[in-house]
Protein backbone atom coordinates (compact mmCIF):
# COMPACT_ATOMS: atom_id res chain seq x y z
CA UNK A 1 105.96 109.96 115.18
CA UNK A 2 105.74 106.36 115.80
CA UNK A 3 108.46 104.55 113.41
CA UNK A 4 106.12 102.33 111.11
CA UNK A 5 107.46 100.03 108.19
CA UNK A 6 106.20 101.64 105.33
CA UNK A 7 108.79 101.08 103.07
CA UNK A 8 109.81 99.31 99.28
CA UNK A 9 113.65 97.71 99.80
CA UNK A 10 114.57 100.89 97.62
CA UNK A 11 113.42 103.39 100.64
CA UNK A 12 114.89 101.24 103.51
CA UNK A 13 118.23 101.02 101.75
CA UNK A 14 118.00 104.63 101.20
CA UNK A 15 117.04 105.29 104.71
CA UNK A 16 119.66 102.88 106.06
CA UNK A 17 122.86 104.51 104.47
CA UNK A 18 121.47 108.22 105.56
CA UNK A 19 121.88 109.84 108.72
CA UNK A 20 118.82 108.96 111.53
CA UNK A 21 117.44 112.86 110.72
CA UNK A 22 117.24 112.15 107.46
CA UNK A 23 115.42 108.62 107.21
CA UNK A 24 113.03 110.20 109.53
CA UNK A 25 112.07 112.81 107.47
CA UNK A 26 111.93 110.21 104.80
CA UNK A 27 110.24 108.26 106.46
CA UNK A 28 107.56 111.43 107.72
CA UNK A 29 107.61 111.83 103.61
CA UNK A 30 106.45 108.14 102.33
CA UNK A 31 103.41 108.38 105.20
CA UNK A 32 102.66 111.79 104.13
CA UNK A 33 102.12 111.02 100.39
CA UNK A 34 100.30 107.48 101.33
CA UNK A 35 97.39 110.32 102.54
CA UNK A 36 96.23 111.16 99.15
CA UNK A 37 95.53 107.62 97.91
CA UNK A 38 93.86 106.65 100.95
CA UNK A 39 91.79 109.84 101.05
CA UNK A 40 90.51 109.27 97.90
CA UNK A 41 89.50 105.21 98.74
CA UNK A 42 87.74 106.05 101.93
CA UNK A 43 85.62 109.00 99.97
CA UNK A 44 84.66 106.53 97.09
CA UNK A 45 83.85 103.63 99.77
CA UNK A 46 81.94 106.13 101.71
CA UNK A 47 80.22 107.07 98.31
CA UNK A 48 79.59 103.52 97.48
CA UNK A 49 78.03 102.67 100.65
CA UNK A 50 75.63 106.51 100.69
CA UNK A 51 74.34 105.30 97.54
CA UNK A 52 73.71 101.69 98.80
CA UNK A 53 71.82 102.82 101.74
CA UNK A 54 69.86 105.42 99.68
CA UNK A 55 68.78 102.58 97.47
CA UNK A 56 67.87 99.99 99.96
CA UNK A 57 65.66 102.79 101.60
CA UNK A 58 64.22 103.50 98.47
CA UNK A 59 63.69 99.56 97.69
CA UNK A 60 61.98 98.96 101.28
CA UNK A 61 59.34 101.73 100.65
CA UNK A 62 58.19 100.65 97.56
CA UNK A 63 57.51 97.16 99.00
């Protein structure tokens, strides 16, 4: 895995004073947990914009 900055001062400090196994499994941690959130945001944008397209369909008929 790619090493990405996705870390609060708390985590890189952390990371830093820890063996290079170890901040790389905290690291693999901090991305794995950011799934959830973002899983959650892409379902409700892709539920915003359904319901937008269903009612700009249903707008353009009645015209």
């Amino acid at each position: 895995m790619p090493t990405l900055i996705a870390q609060c001062v708390m985590c890189y400090r952390t990371a830093a004073a820890q063996q290079g196994g170890r901040s790389e499994i905290l690291n693999s941690g901090i991305l794995i947990m950011l799934g959830a959130p973002l899983l959650v945001l892409i379902s409700l944008a892709v539920l915003v914009w359904r319901r937008e397209v269903k009612r700009r369909g249903a707008s353009r008929e009645g015209l």
